[in-house]
N, C-alpha and C. Protein backbone atom coordinates (compact mmCIF):
# COMPACT_ATOMS: atom_id res chain seq x y z
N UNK A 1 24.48 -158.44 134.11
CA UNK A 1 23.91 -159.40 133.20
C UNK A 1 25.02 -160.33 132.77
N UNK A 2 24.95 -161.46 133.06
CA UNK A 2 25.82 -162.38 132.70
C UNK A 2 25.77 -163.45 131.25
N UNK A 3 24.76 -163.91 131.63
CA UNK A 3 24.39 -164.63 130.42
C UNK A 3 22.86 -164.11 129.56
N UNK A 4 22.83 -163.66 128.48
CA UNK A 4 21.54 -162.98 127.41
C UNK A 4 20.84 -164.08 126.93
N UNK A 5 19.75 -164.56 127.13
CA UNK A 5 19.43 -165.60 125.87
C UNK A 5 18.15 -164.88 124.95
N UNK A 6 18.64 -164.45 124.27
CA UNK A 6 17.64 -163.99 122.88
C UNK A 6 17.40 -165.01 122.38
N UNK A 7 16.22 -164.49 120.95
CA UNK A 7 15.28 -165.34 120.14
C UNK A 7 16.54 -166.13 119.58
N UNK A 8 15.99 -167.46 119.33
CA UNK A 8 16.97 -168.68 118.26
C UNK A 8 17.93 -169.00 118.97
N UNK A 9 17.35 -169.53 120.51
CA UNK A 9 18.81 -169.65 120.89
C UNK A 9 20.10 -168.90 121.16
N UNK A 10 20.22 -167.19 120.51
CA UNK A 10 21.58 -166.88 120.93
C UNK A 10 22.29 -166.79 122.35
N UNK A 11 23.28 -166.71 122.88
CA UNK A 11 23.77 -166.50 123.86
C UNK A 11 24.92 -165.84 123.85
N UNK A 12 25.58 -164.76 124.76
CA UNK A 12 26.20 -163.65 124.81
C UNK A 12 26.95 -164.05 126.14
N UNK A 13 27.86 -163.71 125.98
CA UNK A 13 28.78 -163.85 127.53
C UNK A 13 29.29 -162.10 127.76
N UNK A 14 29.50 -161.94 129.09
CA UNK A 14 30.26 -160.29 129.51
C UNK A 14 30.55 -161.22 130.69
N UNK A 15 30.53 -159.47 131.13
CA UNK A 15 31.48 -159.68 132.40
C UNK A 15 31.90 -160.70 133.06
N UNK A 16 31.64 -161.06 134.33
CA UNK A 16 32.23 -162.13 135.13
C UNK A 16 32.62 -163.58 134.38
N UNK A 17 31.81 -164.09 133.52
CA UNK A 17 31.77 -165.00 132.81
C UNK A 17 32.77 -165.40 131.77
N UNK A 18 32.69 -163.76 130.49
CA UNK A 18 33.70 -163.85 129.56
C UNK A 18 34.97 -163.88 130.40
N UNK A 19 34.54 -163.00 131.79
CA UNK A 19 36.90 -163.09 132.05
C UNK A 19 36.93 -164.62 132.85
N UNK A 20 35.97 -165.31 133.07
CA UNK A 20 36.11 -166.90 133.30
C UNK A 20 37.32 -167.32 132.31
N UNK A 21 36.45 -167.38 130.86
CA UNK A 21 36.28 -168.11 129.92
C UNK A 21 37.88 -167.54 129.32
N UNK A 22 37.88 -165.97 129.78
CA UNK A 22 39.59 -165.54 128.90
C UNK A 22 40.62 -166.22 129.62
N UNK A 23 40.20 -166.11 131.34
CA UNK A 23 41.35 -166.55 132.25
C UNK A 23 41.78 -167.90 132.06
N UNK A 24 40.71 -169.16 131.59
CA UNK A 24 40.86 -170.58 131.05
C UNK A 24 41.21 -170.33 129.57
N UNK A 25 41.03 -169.56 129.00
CA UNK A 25 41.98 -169.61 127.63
C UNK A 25 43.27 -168.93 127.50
N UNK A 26 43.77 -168.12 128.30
CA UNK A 26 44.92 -167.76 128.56
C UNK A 26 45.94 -168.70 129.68
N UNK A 27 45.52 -169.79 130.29
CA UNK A 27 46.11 -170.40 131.12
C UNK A 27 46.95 -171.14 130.34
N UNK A 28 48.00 -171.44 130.97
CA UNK A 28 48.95 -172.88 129.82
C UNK A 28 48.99 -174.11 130.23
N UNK A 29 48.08 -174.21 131.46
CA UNK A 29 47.88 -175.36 131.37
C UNK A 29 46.31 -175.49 132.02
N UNK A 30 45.89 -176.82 132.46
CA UNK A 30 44.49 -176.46 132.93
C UNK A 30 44.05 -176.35 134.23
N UNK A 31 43.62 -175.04 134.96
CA UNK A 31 43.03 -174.99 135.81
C UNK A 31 41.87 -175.41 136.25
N UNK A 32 41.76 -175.16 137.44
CA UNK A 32 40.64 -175.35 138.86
C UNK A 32 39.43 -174.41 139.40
N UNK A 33 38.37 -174.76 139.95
CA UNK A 33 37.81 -173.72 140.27
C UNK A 33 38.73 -173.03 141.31
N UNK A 34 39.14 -173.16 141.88
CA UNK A 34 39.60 -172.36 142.68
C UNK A 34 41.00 -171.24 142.71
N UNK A 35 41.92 -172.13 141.44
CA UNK A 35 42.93 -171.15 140.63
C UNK A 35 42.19 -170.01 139.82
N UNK A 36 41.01 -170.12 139.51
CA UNK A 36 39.99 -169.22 138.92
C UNK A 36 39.89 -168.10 139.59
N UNK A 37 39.22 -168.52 141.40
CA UNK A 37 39.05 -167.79 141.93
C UNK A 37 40.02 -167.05 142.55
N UNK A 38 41.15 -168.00 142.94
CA UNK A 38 42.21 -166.57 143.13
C UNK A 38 42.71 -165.84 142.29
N UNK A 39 42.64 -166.07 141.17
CA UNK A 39 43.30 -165.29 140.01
C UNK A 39 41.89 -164.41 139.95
N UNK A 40 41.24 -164.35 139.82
CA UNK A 40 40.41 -163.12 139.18
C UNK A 40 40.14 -162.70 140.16
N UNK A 41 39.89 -163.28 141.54
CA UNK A 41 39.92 -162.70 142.73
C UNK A 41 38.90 -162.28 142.92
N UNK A 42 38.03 -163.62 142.67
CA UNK A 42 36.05 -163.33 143.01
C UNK A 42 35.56 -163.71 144.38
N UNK A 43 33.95 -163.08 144.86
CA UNK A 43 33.73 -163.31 145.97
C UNK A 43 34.28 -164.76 146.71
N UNK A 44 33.48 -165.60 146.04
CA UNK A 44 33.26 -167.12 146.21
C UNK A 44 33.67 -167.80 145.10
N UNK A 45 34.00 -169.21 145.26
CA UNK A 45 34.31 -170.17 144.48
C UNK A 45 33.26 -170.58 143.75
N UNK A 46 31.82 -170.71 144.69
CA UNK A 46 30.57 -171.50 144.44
C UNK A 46 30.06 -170.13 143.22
N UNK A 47 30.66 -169.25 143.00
CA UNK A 47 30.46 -167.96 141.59
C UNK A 47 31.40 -168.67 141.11
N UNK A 48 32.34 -168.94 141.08
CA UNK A 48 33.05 -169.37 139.44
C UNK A 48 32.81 -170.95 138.91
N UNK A 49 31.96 -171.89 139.63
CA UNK A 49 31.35 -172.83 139.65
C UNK A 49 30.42 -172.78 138.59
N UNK A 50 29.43 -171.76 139.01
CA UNK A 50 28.18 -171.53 138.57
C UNK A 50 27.92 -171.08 137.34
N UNK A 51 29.50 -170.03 137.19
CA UNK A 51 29.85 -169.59 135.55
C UNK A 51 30.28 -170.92 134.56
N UNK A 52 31.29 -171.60 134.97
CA UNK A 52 31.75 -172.75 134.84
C UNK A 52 30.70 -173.75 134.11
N UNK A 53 29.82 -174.21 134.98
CA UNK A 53 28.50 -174.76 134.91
C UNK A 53 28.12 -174.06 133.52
N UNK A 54 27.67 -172.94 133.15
CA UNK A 54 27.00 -172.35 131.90
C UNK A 54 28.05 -172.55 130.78
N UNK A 55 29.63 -172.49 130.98
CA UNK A 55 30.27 -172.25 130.24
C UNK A 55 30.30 -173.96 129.46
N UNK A 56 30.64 -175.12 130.29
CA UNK A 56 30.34 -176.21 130.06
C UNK A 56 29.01 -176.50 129.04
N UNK A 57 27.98 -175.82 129.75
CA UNK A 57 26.42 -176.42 128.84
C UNK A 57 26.83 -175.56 127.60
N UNK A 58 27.43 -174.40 127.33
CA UNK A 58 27.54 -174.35 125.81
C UNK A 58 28.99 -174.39 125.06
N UNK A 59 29.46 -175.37 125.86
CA UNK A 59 30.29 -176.13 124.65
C UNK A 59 31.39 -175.34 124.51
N UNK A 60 31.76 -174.51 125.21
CA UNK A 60 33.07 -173.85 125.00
C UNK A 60 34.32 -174.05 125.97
N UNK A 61 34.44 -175.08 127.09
CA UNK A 61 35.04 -175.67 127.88
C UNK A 61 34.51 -176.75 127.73
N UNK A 62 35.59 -177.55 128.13
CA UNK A 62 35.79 -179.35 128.20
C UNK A 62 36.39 -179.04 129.91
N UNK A 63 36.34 -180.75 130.58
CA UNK A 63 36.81 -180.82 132.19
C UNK A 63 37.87 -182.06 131.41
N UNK A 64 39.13 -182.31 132.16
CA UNK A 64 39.50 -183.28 131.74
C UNK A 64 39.44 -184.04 132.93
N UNK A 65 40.28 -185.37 133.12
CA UNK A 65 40.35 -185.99 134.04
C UNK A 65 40.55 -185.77 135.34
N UNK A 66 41.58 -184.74 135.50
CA UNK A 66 41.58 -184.52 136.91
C UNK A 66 40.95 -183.57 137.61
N UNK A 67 39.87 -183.27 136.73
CA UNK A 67 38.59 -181.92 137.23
C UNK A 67 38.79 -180.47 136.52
N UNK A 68 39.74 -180.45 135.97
CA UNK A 68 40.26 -178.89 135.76
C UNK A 68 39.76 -179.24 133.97
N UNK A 69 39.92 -177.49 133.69
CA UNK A 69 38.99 -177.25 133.10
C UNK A 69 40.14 -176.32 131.27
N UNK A 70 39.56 -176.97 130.31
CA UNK A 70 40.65 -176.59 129.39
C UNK A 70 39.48 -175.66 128.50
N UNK A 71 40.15 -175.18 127.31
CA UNK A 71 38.67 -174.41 126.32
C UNK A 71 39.10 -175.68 125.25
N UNK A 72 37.59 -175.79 124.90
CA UNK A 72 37.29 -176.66 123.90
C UNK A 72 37.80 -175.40 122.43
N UNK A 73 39.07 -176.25 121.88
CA UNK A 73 39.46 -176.20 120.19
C UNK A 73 38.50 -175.62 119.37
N UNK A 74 37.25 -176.56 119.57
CA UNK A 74 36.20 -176.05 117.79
C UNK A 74 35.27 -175.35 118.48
N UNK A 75 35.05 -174.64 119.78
CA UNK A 75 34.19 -173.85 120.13
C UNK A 75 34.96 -172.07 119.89
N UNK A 76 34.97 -171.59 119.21
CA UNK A 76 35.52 -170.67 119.22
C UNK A 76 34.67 -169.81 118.57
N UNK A 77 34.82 -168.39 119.69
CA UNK A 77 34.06 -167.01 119.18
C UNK A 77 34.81 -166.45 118.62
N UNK A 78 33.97 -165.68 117.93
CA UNK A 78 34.44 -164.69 117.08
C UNK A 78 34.62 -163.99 117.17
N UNK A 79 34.78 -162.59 117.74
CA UNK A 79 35.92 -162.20 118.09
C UNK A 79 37.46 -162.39 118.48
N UNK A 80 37.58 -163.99 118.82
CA UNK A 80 38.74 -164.41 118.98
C UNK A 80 39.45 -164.76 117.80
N UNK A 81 38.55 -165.03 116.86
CA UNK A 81 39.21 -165.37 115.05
C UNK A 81 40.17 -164.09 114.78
N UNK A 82 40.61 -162.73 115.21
CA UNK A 82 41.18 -162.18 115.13
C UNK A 82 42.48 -162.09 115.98
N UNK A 83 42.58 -163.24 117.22
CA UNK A 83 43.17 -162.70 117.80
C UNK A 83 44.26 -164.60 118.14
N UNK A 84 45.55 -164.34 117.86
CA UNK A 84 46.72 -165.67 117.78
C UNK A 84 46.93 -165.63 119.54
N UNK A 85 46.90 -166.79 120.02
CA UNK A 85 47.50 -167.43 121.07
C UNK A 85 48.51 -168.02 121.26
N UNK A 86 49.55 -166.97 121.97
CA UNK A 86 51.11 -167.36 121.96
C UNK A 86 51.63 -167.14 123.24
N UNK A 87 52.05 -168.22 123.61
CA UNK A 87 52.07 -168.49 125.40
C UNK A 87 51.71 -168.31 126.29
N UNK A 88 50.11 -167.89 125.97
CA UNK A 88 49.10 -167.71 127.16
C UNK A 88 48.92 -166.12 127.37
N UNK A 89 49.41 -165.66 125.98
CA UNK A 89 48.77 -164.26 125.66
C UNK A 89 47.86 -164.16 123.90
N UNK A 90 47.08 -163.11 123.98
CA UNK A 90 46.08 -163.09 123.38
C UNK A 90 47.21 -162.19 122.70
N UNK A 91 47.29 -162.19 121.48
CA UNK A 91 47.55 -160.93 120.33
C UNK A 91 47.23 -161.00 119.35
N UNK A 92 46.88 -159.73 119.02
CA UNK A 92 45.78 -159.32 117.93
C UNK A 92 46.82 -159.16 116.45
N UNK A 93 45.92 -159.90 115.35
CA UNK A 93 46.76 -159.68 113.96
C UNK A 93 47.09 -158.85 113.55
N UNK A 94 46.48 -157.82 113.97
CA UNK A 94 46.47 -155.99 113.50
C UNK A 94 47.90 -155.98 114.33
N UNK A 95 48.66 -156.32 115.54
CA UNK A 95 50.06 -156.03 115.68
C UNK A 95 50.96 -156.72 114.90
N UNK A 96 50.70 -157.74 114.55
CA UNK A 96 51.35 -158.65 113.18
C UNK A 96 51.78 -158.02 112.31
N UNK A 97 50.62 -157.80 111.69
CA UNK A 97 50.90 -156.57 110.29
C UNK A 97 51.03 -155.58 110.51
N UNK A 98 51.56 -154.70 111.35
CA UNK A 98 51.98 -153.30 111.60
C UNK A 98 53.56 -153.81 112.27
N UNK A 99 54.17 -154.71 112.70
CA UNK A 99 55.22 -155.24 113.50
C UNK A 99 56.28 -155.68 111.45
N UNK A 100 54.99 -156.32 111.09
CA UNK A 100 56.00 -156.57 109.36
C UNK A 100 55.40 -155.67 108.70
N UNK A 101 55.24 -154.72 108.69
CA UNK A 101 55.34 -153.11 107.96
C UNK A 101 56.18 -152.76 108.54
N UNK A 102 56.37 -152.51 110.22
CA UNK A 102 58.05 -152.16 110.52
C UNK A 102 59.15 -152.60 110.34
N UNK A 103 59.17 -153.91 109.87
CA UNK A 103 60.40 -154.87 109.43
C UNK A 103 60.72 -154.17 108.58
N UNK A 104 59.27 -154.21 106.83
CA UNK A 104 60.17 -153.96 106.06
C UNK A 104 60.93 -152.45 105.94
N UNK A 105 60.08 -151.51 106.21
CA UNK A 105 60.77 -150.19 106.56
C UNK A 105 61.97 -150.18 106.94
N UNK A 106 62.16 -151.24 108.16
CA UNK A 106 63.85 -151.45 108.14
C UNK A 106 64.86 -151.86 106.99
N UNK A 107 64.59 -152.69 106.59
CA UNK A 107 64.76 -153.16 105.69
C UNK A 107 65.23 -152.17 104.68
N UNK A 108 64.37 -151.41 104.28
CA UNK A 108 63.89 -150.45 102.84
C UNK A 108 65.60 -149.55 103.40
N UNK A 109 65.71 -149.18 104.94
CA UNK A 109 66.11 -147.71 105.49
C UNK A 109 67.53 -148.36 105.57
N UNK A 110 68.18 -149.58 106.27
CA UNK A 110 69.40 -150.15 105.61
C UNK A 110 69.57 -150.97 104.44
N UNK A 111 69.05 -150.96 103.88
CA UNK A 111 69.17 -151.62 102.09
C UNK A 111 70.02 -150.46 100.92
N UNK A 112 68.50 -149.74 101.05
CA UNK A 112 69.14 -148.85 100.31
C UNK A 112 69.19 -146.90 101.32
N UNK A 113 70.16 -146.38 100.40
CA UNK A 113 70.90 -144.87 101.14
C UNK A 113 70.02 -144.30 100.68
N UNK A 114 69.57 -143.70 102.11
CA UNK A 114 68.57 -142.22 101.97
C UNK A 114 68.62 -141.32 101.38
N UNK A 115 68.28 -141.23 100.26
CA UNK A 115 68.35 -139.42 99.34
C UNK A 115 66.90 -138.36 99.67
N UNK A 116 66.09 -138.98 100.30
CA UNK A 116 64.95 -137.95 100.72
C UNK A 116 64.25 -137.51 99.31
N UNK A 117 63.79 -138.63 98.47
CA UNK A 117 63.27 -137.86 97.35
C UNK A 117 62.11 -138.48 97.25
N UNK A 118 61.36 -138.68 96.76
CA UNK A 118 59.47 -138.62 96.57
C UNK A 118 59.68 -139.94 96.95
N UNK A 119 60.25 -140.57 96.56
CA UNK A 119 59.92 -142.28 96.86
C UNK A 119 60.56 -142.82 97.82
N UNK A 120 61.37 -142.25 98.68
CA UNK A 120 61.71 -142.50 99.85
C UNK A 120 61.14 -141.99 100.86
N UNK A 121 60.27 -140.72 100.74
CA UNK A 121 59.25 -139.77 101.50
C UNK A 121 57.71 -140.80 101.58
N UNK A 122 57.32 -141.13 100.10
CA UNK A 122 56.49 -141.99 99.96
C UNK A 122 56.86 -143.37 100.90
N UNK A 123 57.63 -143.80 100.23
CA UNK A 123 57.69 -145.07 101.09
C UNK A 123 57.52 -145.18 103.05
N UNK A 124 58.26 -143.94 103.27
CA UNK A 124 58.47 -143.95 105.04
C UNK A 124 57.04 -143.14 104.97
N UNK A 125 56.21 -142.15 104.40
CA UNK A 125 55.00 -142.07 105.29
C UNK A 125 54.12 -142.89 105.09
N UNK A 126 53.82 -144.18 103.63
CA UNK A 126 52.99 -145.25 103.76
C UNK A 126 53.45 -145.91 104.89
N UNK A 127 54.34 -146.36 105.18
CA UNK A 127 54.79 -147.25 106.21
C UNK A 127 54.49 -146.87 107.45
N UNK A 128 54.47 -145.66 107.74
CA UNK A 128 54.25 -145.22 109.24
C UNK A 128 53.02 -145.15 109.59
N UNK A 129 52.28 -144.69 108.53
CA UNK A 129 50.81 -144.37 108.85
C UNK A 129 49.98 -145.94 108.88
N UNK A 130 50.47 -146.62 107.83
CA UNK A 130 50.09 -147.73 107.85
C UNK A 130 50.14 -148.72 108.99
N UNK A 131 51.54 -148.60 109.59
CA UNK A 131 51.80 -149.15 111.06
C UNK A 131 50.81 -148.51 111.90
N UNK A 132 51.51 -147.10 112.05
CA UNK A 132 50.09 -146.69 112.75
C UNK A 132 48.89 -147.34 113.04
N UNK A 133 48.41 -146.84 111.85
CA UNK A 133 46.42 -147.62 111.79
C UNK A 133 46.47 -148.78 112.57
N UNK A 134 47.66 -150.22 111.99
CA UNK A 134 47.28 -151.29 112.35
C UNK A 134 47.48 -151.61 113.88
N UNK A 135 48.45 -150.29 114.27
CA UNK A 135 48.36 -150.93 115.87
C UNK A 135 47.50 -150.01 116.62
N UNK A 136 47.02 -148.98 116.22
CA UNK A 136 45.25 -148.24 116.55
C UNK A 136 44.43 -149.51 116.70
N UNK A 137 43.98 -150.10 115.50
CA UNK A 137 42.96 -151.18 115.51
C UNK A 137 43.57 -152.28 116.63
N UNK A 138 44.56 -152.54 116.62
CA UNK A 138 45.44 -153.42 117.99
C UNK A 138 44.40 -153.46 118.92
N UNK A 139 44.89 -152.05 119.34
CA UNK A 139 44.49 -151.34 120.53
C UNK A 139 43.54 -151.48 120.84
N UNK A 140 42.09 -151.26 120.34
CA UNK A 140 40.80 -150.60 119.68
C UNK A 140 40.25 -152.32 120.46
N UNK A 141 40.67 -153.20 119.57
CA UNK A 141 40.11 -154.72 119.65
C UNK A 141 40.87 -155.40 120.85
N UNK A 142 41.70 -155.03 121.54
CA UNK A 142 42.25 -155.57 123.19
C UNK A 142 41.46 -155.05 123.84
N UNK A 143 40.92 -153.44 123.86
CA UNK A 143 39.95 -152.86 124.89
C UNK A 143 38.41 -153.44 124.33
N UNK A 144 38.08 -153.83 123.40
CA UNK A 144 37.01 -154.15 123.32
C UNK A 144 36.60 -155.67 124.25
N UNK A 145 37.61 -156.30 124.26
CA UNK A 145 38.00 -158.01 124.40
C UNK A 145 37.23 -157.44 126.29
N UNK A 146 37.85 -156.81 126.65
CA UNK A 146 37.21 -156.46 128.28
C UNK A 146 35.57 -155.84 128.29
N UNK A 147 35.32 -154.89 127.73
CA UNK A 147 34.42 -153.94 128.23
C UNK A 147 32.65 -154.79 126.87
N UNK A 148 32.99 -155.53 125.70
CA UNK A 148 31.96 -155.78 125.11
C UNK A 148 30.96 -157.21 125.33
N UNK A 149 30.17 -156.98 125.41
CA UNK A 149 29.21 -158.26 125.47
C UNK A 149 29.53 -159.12 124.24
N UNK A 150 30.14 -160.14 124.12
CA UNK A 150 30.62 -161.49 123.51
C UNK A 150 29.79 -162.29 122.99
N UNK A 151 29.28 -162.23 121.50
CA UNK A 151 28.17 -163.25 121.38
C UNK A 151 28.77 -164.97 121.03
N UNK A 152 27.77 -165.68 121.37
CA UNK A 152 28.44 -166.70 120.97
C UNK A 152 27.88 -167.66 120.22
């Protein structure tokens, strides 16, 4: 199932389609149908055309001048509102805030000298567990980005 259209208009992207739509939003610059197709490494071209084609009618790719194909700025799903684009990788905020929970822990562990007493015990297991969680949920929302039907 590629494209869903439920009541009111909704529409849903998966498989073949959404990794269109990730592979043109992870590119750094703008591709082709056919950089499409060797990169994802689909049957035919005239299939990533056809995705292309749907992805265009709802507004979530623009073509520019020389045919190739960029993601349109103000079309953005949601699920992606969680997730920063930094050189043509997707990362999720949940590693953000578990990456500066490990800062400051550093911080806390050469600042001040370890005496091992309630508030230095406190402090390093909020911090760990807390890191923890946030790069669980990391995790959790990168595997979802592949395997979930995408509404849009």
């Amino acid at each position: 199932m590629v494209i869903i259209k439920g009541g009111k208009g909704k529409r849903y992207l998966s498989g073949v389609i959404w990794d269109i739509y990730l592979y043109i939003l992870t590119s750094k610059e703008p591709v082709g149908v056919r950089e499409i197709w060797r990169g994802l490494k689909l049957s035919q071209p005239s299939l990533v055309q056809y995705h292309i084609n749907n992805l265009l009618e709802m507004g979530l790719i623009t073509q520019n001048r020389e045919g190739k194909y960029i993601v349109e700025e103000k079309a953005r799903i949601d699920i992606l509102r969680s997730f920063l684009l930094l050189r043509g990788r997707l990362i999720s905020r949940m590693t953000i805030y578990g990456a500066f929970l490990l800062g400051l822990l550093m911080v806390y562990l050469f600042a001040w000298p370890i005496n091992w007493s309630f508030r230095d015990l406190l402090v390093l297991f909020v911090c760990l567990f807390s890191s923890s969680i946030f790069f669980f949920e990391a995790y959790n929302q990168h595997k979802s980005l592949r395997k979930d039907v995408q509404r849009v």
